[in-house]
PDB file of N, CA and C in Angstrom:
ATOM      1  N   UNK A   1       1.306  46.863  45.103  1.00  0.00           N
ATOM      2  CA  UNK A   1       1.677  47.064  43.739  1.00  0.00           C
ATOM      3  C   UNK A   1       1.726  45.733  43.028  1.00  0.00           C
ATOM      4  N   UNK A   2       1.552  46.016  41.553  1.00  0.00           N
ATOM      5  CA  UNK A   2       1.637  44.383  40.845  1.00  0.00           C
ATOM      6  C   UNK A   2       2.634  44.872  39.967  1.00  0.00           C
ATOM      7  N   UNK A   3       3.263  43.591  39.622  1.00  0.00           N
ATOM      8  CA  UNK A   3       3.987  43.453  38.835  1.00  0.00           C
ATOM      9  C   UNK A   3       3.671  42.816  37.094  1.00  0.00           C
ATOM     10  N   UNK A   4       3.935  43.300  36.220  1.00  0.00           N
ATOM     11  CA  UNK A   4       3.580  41.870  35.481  1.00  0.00           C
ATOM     12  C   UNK A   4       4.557  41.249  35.030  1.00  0.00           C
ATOM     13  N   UNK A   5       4.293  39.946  34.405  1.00  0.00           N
ATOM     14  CA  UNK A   5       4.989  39.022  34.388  1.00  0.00           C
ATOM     15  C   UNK A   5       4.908  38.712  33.136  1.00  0.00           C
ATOM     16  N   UNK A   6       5.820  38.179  32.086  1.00  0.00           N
ATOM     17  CA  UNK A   6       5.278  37.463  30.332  1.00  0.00           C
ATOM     18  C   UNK A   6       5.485  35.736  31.022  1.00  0.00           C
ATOM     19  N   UNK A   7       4.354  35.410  30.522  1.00  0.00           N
ATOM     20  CA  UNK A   7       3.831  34.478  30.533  1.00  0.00           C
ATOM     21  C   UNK A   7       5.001  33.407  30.050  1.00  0.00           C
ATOM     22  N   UNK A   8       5.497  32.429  30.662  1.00  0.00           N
ATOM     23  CA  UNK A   8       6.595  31.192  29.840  1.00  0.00           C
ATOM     24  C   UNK A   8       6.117  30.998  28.474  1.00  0.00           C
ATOM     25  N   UNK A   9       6.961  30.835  27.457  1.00  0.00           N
ATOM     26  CA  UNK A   9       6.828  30.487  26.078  1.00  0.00           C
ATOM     27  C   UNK A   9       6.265  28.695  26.236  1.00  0.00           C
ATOM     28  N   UNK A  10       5.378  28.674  25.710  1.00  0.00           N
ATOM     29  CA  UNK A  10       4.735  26.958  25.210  1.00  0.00           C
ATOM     30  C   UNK A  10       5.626  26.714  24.495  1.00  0.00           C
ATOM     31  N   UNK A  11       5.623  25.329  25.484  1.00  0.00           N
ATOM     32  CA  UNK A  11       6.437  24.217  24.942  1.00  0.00           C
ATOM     33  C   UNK A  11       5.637  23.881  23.407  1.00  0.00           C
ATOM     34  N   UNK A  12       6.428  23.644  22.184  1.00  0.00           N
ATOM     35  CA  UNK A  12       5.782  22.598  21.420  1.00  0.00           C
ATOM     36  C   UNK A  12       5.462  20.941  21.728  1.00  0.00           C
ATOM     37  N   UNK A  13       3.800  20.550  21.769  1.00  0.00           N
ATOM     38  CA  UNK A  13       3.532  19.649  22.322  1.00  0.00           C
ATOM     39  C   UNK A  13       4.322  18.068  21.175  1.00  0.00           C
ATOM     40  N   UNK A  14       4.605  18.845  19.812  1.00  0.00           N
ATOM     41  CA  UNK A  14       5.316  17.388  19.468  1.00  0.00           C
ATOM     42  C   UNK A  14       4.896  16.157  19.896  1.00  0.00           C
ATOM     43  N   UNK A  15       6.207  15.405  19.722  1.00  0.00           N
ATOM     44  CA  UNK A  15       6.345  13.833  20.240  1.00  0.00           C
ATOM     45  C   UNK A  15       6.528  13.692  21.521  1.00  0.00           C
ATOM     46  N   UNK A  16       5.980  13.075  22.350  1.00  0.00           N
ATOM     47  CA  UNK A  16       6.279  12.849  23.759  1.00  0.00           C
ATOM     48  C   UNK A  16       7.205  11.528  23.832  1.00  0.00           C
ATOM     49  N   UNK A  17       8.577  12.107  24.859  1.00  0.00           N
ATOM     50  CA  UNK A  17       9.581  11.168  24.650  1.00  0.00           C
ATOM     51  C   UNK A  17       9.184  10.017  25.089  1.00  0.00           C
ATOM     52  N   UNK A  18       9.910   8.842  24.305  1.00  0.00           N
ATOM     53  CA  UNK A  18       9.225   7.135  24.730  1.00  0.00           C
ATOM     54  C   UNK A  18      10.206   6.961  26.051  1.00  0.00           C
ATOM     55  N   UNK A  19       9.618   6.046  26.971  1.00  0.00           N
ATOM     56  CA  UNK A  19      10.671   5.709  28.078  1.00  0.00           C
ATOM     57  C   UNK A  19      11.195   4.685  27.975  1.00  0.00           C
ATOM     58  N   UNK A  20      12.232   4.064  28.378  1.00  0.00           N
ATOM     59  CA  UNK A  20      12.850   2.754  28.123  1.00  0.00           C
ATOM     60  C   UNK A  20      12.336   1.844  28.941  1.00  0.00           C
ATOM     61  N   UNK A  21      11.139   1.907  29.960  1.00  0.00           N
ATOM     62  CA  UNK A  21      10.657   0.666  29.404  1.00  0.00           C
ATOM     63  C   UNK A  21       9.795   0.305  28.503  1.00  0.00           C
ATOM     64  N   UNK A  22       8.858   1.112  27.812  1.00  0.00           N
ATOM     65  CA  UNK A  22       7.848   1.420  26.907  1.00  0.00           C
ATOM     66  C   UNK A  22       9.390   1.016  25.251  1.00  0.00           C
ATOM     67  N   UNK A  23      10.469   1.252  25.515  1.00  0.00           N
ATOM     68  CA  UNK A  23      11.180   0.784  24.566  1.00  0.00           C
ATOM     69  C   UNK A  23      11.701  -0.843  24.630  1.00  0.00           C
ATOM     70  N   UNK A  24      11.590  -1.371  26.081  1.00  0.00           N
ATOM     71  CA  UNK A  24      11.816  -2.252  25.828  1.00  0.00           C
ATOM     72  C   UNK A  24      10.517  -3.382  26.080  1.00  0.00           C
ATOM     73  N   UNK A  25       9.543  -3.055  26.086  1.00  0.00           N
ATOM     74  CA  UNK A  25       7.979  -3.664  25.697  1.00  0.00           C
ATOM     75  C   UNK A  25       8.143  -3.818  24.775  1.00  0.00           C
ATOM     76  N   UNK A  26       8.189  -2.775  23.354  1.00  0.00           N
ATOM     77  CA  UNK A  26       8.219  -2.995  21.704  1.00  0.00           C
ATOM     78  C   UNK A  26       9.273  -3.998  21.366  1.00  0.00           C
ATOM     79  N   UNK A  27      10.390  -3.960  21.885  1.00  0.00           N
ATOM     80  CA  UNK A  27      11.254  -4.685  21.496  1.00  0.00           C
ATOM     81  C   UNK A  27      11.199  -6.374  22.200  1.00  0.00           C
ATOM     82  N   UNK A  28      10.990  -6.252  23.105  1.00  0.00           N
ATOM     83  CA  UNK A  28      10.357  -7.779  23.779  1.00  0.00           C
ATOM     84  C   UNK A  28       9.230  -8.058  22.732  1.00  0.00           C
ATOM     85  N   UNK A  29       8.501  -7.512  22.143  1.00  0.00           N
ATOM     86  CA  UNK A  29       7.207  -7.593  21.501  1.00  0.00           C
ATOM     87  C   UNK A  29       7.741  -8.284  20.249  1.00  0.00           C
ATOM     88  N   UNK A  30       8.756  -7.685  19.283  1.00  0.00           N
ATOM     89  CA  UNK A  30       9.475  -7.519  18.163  1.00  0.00           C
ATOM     90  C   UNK A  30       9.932  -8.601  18.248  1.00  0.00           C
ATOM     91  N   UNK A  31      10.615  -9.375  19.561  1.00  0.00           N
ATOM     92  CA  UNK A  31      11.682 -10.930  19.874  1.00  0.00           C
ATOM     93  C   UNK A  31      10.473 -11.680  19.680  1.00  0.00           C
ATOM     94  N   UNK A  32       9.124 -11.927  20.035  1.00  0.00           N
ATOM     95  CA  UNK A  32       8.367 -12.888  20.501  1.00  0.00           C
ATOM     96  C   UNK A  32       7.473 -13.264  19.029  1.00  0.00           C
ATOM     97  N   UNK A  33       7.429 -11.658  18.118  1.00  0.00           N
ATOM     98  CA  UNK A  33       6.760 -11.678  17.309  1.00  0.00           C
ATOM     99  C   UNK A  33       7.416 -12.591  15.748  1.00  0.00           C
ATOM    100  N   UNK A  34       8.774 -12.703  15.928  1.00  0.00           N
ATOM    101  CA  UNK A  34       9.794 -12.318  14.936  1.00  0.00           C
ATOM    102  C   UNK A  34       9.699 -14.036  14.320  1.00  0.00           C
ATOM    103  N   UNK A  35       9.515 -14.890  15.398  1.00  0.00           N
ATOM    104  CA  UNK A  35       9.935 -15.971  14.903  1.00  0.00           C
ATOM    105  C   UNK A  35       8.180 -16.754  14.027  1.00  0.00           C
ATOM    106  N   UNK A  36       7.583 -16.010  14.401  1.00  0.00           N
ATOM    107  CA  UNK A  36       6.207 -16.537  13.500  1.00  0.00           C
ATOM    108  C   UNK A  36       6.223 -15.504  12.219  1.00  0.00           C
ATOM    109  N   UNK A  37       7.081 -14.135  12.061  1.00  0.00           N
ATOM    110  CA  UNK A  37       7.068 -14.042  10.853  1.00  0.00           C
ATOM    111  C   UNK A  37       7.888 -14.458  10.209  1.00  0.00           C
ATOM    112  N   UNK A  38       9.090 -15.241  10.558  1.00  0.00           N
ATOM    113  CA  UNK A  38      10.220 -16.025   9.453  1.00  0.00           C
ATOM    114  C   UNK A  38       9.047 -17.375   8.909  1.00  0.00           C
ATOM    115  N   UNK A  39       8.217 -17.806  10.432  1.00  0.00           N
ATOM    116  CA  UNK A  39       7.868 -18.646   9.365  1.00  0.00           C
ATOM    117  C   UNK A  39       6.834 -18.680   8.656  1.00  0.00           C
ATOM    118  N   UNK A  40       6.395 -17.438   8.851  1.00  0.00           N
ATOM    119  CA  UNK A  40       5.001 -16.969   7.531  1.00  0.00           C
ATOM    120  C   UNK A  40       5.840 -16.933   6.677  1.00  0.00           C
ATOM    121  N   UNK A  41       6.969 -16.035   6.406  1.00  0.00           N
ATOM    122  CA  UNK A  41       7.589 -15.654   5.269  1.00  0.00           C
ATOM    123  C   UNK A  41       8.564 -17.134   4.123  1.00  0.00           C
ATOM    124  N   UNK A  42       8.819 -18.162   4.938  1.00  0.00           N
ATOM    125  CA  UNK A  42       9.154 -19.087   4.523  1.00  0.00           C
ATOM    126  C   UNK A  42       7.873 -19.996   4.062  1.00  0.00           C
ATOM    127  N   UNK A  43       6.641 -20.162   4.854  1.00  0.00           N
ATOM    128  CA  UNK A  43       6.079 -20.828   3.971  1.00  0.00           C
ATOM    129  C   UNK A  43       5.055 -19.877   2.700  1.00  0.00           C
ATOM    130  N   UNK A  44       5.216 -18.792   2.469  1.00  0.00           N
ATOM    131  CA  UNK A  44       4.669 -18.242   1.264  1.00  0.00           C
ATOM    132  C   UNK A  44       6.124 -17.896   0.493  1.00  0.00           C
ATOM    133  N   UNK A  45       7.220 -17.686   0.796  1.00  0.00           N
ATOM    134  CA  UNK A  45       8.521 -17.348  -0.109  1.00  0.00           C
ATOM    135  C   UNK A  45       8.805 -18.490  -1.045  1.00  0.00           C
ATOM    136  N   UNK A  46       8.942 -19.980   0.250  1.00  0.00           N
ATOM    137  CA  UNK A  46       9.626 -20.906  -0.580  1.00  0.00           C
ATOM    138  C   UNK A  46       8.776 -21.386  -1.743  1.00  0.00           C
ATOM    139  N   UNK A  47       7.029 -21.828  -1.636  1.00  0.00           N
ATOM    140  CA  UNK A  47       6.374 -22.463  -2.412  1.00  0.00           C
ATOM    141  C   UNK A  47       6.413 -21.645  -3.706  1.00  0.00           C
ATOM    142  N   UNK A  48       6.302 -20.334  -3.516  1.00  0.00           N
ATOM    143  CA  UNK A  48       6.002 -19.053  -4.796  1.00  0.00           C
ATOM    144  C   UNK A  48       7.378 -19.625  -5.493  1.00  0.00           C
ATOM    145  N   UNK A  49       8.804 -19.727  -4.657  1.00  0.00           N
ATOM    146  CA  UNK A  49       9.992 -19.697  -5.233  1.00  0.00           C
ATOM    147  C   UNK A  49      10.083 -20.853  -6.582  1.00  0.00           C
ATOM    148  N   UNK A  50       9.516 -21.692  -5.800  1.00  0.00           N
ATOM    149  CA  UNK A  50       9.835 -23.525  -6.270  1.00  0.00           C
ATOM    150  C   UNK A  50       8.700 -23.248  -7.519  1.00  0.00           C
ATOM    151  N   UNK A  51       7.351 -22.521  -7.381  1.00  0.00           N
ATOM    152  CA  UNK A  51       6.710 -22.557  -8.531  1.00  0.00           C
ATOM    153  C   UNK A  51       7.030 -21.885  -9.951  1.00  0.00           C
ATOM    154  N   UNK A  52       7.770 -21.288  -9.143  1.00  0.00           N
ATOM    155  CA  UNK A  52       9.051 -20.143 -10.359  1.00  0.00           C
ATOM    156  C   UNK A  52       9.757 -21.379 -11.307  1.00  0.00           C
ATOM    157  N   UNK A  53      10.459 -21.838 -10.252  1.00  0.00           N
ATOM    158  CA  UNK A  53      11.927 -22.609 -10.986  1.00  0.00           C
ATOM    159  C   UNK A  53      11.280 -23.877 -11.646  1.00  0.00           C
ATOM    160  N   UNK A  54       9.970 -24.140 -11.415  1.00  0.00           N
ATOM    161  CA  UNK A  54       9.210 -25.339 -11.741  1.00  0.00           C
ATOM    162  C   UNK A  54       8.828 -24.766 -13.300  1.00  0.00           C
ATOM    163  N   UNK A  55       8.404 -23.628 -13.219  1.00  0.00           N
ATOM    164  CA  UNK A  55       8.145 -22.999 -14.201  1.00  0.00           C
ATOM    165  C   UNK A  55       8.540 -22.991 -15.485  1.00  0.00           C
ATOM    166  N   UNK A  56       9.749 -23.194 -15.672  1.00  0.00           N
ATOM    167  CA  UNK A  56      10.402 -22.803 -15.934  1.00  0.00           C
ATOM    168  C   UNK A  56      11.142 -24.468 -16.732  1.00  0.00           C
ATOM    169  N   UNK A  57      10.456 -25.058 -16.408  1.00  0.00           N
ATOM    170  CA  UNK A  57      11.026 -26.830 -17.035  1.00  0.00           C
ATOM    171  C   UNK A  57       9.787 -27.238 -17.625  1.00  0.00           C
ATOM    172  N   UNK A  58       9.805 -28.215 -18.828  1.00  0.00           N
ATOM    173  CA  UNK A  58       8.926 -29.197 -19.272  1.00  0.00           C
ATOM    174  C   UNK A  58       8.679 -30.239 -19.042  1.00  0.00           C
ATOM    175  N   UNK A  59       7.339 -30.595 -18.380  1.00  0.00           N
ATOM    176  CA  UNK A  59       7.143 -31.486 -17.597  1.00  0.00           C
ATOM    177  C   UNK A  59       6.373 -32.888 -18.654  1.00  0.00           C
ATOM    178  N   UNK A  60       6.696 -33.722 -18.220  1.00  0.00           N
ATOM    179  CA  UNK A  60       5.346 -34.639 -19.405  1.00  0.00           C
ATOM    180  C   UNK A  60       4.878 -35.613 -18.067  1.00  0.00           C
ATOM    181  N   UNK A  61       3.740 -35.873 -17.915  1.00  0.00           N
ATOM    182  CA  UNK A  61       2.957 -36.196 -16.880  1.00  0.00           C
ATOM    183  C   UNK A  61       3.832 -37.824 -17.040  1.00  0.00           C
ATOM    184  N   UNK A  62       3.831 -38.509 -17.949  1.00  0.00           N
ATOM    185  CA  UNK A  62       3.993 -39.950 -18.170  1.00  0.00           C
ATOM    186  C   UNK A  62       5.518 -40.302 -17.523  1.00  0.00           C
ATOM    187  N   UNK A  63       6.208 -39.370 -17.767  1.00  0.00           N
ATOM    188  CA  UNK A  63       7.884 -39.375 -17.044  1.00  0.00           C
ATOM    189  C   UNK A  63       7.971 -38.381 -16.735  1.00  0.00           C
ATOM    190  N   UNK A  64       7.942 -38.426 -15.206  1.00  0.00           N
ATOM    191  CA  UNK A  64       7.676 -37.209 -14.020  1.00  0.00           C
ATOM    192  C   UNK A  64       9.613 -36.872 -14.075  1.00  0.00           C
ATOM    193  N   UNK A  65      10.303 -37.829 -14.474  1.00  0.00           N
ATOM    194  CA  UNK A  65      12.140 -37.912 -14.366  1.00  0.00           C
ATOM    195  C   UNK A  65      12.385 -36.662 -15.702  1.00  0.00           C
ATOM    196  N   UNK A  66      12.042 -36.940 -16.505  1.00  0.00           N
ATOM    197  CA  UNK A  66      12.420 -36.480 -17.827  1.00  0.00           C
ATOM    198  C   UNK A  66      11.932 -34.917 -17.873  1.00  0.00           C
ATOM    199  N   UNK A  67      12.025 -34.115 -17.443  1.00  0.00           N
ATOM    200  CA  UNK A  67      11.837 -32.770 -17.777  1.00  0.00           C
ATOM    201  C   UNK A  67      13.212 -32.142 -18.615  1.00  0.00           C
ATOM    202  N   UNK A  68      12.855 -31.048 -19.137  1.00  0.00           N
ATOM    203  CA  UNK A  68      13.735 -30.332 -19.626  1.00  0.00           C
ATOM    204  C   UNK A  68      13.802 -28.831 -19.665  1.00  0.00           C
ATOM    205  N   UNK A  69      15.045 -28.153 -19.469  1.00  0.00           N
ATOM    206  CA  UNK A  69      14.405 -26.877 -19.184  1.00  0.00           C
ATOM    207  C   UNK A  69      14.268 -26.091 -20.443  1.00  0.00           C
ATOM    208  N   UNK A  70      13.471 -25.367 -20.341  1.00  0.00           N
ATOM    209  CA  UNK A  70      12.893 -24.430 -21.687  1.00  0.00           C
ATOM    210  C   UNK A  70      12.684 -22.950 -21.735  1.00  0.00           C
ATOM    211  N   UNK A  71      13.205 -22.548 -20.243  1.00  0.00           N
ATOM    212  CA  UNK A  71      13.627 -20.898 -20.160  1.00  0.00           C
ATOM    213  C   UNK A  71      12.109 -20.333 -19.974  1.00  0.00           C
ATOM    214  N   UNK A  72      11.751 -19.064 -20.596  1.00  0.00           N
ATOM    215  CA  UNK A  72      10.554 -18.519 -20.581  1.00  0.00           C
ATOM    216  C   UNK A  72       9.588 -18.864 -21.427  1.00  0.00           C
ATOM    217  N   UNK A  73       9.927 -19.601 -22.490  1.00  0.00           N
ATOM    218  CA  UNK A  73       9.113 -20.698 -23.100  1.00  0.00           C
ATOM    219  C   UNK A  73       7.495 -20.993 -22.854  1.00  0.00           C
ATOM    220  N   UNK A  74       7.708 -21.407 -22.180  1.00  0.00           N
ATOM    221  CA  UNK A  74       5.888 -21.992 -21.322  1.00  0.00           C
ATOM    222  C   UNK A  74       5.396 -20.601 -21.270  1.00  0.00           C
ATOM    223  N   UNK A  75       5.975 -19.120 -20.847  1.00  0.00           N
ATOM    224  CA  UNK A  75       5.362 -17.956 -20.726  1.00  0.00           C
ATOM    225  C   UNK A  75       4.828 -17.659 -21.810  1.00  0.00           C
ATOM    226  N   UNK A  76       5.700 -17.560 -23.304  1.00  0.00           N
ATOM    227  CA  UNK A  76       5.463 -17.207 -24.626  1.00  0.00           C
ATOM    228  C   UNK A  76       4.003 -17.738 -25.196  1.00  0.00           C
ATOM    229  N   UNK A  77       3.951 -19.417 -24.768  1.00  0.00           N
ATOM    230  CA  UNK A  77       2.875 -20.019 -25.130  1.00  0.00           C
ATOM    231  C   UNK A  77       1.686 -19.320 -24.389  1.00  0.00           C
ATOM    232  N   UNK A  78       1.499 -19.270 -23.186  1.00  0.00           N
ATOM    233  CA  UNK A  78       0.519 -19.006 -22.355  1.00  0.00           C
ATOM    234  C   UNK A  78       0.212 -17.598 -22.682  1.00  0.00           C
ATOM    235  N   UNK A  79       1.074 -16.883 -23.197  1.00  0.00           N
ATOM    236  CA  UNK A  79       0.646 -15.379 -23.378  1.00  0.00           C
ATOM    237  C   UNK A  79       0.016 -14.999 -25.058  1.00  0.00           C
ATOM    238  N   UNK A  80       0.922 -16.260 -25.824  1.00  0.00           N
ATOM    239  CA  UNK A  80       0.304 -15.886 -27.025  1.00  0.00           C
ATOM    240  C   UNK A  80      -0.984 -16.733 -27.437  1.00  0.00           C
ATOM    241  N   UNK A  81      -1.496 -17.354 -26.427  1.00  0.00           N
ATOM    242  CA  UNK A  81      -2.765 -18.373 -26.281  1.00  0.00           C
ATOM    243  C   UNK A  81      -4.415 -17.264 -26.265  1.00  0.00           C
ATOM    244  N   UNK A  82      -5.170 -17.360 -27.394  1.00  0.00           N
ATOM    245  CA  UNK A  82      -6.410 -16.514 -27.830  1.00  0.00           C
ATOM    246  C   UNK A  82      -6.955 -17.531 -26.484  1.00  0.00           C
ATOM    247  N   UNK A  83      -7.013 -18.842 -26.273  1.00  0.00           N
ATOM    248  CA  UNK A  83      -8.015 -19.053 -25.165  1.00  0.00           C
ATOM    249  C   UNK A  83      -7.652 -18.694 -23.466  1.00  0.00           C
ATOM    250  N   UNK A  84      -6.231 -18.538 -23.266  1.00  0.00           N
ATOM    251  CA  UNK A  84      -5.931 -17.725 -22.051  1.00  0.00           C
ATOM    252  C   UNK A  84      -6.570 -16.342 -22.271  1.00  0.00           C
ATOM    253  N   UNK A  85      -6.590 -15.589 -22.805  1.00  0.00           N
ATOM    254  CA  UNK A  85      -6.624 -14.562 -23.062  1.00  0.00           C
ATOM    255  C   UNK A  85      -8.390 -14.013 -23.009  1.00  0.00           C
ATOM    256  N   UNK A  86      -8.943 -14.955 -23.025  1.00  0.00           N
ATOM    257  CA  UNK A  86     -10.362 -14.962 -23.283  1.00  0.00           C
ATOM    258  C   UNK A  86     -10.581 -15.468 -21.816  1.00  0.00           C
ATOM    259  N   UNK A  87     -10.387 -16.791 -21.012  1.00  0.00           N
ATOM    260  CA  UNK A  87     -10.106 -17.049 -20.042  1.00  0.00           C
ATOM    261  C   UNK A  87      -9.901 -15.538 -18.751  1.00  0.00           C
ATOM    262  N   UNK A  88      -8.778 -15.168 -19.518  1.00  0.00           N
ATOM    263  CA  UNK A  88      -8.859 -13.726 -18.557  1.00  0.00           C
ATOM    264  C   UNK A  88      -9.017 -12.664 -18.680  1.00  0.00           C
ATOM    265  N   UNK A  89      -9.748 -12.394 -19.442  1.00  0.00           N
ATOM    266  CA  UNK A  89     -10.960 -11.327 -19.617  1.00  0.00           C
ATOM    267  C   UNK A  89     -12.076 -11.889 -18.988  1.00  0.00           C
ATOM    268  N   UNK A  90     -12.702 -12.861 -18.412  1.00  0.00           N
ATOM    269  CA  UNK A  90     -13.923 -13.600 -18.308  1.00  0.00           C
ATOM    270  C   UNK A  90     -13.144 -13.292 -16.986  1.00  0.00           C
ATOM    271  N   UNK A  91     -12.234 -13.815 -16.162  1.00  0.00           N
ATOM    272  CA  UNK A  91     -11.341 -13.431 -14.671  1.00  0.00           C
ATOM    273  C   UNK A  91     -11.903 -12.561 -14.406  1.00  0.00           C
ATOM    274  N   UNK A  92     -11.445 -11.214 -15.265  1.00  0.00           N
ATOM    275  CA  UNK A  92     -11.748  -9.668 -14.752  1.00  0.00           C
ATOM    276  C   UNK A  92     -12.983  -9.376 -14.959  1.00  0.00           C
ATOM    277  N   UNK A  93     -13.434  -9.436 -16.410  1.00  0.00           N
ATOM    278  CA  UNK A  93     -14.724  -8.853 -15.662  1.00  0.00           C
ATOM    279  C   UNK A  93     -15.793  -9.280 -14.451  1.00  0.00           C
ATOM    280  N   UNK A  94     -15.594 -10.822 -14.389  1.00  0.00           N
ATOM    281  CA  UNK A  94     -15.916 -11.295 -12.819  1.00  0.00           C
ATOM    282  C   UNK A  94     -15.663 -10.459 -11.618  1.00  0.00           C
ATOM    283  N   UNK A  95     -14.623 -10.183 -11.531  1.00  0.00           N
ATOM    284  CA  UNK A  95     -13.848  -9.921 -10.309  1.00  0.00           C
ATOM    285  C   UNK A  95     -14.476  -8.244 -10.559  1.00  0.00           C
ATOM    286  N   UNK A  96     -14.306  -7.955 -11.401  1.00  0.00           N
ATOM    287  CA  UNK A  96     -14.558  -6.355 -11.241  1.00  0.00           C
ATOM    288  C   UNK A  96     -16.603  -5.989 -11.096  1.00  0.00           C
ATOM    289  N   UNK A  97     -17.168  -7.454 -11.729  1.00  0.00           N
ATOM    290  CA  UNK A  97     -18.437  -7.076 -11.726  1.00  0.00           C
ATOM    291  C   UNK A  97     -18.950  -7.330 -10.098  1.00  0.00           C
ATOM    292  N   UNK A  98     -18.042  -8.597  -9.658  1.00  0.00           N
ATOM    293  CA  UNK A  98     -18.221  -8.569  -7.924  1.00  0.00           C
ATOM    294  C   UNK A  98     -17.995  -8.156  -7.136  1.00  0.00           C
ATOM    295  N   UNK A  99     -16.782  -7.146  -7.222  1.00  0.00           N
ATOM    296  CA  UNK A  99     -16.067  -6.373  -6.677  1.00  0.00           C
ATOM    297  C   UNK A  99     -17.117  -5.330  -6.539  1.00  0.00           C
ATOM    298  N   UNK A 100     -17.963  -4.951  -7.517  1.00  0.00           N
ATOM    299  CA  UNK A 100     -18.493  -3.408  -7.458  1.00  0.00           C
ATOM    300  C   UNK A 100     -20.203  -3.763  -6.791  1.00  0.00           C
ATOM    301  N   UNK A 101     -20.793  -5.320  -7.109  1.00  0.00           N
ATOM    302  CA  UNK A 101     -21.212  -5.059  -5.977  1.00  0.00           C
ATOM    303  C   UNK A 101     -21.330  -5.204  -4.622  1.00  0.00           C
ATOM    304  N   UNK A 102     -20.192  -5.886  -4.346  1.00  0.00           N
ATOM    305  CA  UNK A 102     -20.075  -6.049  -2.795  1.00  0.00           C
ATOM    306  C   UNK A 102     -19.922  -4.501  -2.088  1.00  0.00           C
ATOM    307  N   UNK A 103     -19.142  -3.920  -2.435  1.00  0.00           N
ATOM    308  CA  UNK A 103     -18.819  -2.518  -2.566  1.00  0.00           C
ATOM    309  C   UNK A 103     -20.521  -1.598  -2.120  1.00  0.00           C
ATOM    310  N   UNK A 104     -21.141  -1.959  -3.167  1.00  0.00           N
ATOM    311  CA  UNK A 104     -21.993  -1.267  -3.201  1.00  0.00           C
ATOM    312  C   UNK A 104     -23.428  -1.906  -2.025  1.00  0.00           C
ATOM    313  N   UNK A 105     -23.518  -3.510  -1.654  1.00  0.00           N
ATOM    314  CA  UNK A 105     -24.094  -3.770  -0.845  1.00  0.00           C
ATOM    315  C   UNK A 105     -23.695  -3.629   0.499  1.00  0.00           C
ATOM    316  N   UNK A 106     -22.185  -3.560   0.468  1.00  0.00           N
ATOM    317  CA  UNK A 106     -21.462  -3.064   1.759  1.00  0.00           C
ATOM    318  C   UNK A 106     -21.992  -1.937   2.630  1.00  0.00           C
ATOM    319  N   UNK A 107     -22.008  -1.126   1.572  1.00  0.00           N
ATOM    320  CA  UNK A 107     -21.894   0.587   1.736  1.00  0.00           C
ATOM    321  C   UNK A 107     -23.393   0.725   2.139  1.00  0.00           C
ATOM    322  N   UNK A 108     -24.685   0.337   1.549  1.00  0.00           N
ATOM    323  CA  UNK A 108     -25.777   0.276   1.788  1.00  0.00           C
ATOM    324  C   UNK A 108     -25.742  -0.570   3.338  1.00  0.00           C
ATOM    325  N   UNK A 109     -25.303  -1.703   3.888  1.00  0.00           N
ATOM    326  CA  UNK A 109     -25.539  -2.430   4.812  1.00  0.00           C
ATOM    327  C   UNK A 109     -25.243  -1.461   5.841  1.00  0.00           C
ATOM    328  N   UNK A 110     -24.133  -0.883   5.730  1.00  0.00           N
ATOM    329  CA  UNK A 110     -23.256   0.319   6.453  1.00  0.00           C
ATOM    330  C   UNK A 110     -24.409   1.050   7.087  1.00  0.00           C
ATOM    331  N   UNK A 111     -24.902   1.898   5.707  1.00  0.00           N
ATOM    332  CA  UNK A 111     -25.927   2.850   6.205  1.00  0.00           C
ATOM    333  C   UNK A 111     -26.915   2.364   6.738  1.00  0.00           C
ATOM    334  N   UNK A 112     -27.372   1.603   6.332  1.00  0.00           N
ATOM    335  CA  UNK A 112     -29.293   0.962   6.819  1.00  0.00           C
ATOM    336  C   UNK A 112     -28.659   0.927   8.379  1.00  0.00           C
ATOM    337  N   UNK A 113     -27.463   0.376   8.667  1.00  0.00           N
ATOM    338  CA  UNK A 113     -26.915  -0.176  10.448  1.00  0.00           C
ATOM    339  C   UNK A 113     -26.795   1.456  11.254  1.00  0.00           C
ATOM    340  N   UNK A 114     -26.233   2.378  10.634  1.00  0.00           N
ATOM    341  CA  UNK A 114     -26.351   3.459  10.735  1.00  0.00           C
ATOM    342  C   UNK A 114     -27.577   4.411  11.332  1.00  0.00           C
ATOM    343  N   UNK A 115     -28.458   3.635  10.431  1.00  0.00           N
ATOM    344  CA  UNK A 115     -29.942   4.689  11.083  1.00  0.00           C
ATOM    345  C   UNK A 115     -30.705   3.946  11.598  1.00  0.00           C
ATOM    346  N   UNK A 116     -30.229   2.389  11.915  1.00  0.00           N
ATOM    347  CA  UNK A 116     -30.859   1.581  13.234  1.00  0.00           C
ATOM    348  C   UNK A 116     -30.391   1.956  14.472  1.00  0.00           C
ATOM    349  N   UNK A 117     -29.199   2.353  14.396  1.00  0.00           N
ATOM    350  CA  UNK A 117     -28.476   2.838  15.503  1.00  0.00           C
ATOM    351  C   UNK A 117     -28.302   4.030  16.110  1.00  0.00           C
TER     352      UNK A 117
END
C-alpha cells in the first residue's frame, strides 16, 4: 500500500544568512579601508573649504597682507558680469557638444567590437 505524503512547504529562498566570519572579513576590510578614505576626504574637503573662506576676502596681488573681507561680494560681481556669462555659455555648449559625441562614438565603437566578436 502507499501512502501519500504533502510535500514540505518551500522555504523562501530570500537572503542567505551572512556568517561571522564572512562578517568579520567586511569589517577587517572596512578597518584597512577607512584610513585612506579620511585621507581622500581631507585632501578634497580641506582645499574646497579654504577656497570658500578665501572667497570670500579681497585680495590685491601687490599686498598679499592687506585683504579685506567683503562677504558674497566677489559672487555679485562674477554673476552680474555679461563676459562670465558668455564665458559660460561657450563652457556648456562645449561640454554638451563633446559630451554627445563621445557618447555617440562610444556607442558605435561598442557595436562595430560587438560584431567582430
Amino acid at each position: 500500500m502507499t501512502t501519500v505524503q504533502d510535500a514540505p512547504p518551500k522555504k523562501d529562498p530570500g537572503k542567505a544568512a551572512i556568517s561571522e566570519r564572512v562578517k568579520g572579513e567586511r569589517r577587517l576590510g572596512l578597518y584597512l579601508t577607512l584610513p585612506s578614505y579620511v585621507v581622500m576626504l581631507l585632501v578634497t574637503a580641506y582645499p574646497l573649504g579654504y577656497a570658500l573662506v578665501l572667497s570670500l576676502y579681497n585680495f590685491r596681488l601687490t599686498d598679499p597682507d592687506g585683504r579685506s573681507f567683503v562677504g558674497l561680494s566677489n559672487y555679485l560681481v562674477v554673476l552680474t558680469d555679461p563676459v562670465w556669462w558668455n564665458d559660460f555659455l561657450t563652457t556648456f555648449v562645449i561640454t554638451v557638444v563633446t559630451v554627445a559625441i563621445e557618447l555617440v562614438l562610444g556607442f558605435w565603437f561598442a557595436f562595430v567590437m560587438l560584431r567582430i566578436v
